[in-house]
C-alpha atoms as a PDB file:
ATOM      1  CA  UNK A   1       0.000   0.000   0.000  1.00  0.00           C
ATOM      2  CA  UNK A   2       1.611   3.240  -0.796  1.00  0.00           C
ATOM      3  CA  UNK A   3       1.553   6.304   1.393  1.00  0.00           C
ATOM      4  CA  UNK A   4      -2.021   8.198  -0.321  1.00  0.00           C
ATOM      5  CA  UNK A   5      -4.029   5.114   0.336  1.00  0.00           C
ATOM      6  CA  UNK A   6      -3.566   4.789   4.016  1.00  0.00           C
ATOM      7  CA  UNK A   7      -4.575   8.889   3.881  1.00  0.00           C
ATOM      8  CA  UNK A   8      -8.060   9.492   5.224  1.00  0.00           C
ATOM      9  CA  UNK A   9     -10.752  10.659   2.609  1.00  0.00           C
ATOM     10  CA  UNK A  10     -10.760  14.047   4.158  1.00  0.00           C
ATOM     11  CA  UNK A  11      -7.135  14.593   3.577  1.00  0.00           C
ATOM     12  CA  UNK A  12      -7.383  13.282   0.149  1.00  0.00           C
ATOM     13  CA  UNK A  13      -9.958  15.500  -0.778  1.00  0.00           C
ATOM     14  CA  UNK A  14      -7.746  18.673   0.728  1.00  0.00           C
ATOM     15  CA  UNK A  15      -4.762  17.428  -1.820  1.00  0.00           C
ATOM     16  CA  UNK A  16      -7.199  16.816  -4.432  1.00  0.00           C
ATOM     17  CA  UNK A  17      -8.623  20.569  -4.146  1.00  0.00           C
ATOM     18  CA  UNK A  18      -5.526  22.059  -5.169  1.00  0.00           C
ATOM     19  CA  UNK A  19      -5.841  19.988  -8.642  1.00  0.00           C
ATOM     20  CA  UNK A  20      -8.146  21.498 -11.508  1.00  0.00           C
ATOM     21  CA  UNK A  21     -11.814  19.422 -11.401  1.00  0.00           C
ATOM     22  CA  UNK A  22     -10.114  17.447 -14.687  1.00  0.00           C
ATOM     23  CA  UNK A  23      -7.175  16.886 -13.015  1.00  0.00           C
ATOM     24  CA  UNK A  24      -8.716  15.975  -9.847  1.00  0.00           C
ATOM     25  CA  UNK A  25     -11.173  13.412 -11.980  1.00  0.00           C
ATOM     26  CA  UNK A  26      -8.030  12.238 -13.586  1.00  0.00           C
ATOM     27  CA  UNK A  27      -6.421  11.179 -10.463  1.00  0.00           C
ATOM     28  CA  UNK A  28      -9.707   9.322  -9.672  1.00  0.00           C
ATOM     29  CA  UNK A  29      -8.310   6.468 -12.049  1.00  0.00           C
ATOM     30  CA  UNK A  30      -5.072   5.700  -9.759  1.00  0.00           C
ATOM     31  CA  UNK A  31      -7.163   3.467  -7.541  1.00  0.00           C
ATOM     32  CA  UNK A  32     -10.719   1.942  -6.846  1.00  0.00           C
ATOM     33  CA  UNK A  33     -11.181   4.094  -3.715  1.00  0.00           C
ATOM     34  CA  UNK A  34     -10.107   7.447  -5.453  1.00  0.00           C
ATOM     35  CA  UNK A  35     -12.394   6.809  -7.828  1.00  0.00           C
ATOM     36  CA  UNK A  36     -15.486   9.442  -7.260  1.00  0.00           C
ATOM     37  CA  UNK A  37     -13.075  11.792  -4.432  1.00  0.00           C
ATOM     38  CA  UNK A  38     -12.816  14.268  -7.120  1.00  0.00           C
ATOM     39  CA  UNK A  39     -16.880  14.763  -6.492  1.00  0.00           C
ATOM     40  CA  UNK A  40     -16.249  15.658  -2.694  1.00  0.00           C
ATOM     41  CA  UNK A  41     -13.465  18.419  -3.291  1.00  0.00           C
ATOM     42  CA  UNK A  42     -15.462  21.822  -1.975  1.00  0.00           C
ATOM     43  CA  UNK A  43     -13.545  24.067  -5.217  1.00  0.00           C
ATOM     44  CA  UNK A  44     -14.402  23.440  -8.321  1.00  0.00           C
ATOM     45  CA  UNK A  45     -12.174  24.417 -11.248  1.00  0.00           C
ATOM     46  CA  UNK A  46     -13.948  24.061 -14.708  1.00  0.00           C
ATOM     47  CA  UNK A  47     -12.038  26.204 -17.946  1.00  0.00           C
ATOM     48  CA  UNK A  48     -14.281  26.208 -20.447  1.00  0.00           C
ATOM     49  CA  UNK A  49     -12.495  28.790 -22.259  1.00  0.00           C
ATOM     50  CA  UNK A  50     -11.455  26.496 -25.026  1.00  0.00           C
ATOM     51  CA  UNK A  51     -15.514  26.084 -26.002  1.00  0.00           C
ATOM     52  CA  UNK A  52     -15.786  30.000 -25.518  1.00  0.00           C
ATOM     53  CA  UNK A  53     -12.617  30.872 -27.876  1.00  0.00           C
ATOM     54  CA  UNK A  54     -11.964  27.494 -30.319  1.00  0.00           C
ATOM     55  CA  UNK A  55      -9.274  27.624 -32.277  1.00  0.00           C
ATOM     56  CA  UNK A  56      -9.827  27.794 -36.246  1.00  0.00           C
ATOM     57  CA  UNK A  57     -12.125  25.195 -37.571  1.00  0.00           C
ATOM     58  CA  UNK A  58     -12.638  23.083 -33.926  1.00  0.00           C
ATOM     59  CA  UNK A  59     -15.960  25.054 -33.340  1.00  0.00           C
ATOM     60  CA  UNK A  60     -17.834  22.591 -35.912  1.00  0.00           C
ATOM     61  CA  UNK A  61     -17.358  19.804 -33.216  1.00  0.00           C
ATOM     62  CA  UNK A  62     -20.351  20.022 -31.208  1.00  0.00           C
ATOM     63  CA  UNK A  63     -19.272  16.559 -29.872  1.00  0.00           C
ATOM     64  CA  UNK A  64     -16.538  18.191 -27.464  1.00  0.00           C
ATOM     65  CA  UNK A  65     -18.741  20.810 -26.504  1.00  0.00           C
ATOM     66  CA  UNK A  66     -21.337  18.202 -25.544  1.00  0.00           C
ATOM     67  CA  UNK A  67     -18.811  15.889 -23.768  1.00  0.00           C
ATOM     68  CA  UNK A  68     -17.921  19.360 -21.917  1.00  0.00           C
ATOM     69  CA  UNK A  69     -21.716  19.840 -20.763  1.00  0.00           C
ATOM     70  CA  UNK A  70     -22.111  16.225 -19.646  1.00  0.00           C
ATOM     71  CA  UNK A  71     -18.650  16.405 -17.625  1.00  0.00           C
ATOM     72  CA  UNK A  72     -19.997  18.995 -16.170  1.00  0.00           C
ATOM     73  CA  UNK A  73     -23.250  18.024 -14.973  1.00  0.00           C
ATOM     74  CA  UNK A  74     -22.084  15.022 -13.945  1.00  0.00           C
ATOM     75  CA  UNK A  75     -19.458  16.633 -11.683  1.00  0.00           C
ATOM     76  CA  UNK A  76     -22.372  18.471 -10.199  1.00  0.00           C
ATOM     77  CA  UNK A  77     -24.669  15.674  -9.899  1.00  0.00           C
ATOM     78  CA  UNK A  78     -21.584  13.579  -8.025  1.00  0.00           C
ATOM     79  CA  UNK A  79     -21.327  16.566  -5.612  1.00  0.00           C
ATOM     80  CA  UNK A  80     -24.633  15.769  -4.064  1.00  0.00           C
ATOM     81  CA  UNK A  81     -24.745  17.345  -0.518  1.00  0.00           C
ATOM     82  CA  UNK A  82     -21.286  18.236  -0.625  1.00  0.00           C
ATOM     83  CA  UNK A  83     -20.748  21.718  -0.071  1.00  0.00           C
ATOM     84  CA  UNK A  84     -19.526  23.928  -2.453  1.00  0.00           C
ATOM     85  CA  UNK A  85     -17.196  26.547  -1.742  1.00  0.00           C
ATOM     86  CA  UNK A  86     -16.012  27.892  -5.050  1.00  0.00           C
END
């Protein structure tokens, strides 16, 4: 077992809130237990500038945008009764 696993979920969730949301969801694949931590971290960080300001010829894709939207709802919908502090 390495040294993150044995942390408790509240401490893992304080090391996870310094990560973006993607890079916190990212993480989640490292192990089993990490896997929905992401959806407790209190700040959120979404940057959707890249669907606000595409570069040339990437704004036909409505498939990103739409995998954008349904990230984000279902990082909301994870957060349940979590609070939210940013």
């Amino acid at each position: 077992m390495d040294l993150f696993s044995s942390l408790p979920d509240e401490i893992l969730c304080h090391i996870l809130s310094f990560l973006t949301t993607k890079e916190a969801a990212l993480a989640s694949v490292v192990s089993k237990r990490w896997r929905n931590q992401f959806a407790l971290v209190p700040n959120l960080d979404i940057d959707d500038s890249v669907f606000l300001y595409p570069e040339e010829g990437k704004r036909e894709r409505e498939e990103i945008l739409q995998s954008f939207m349904d990230f984000v709802y279902n990082v909301l919908a994870l957060q349940g009764d979590s609070p939210i502090k940013k």
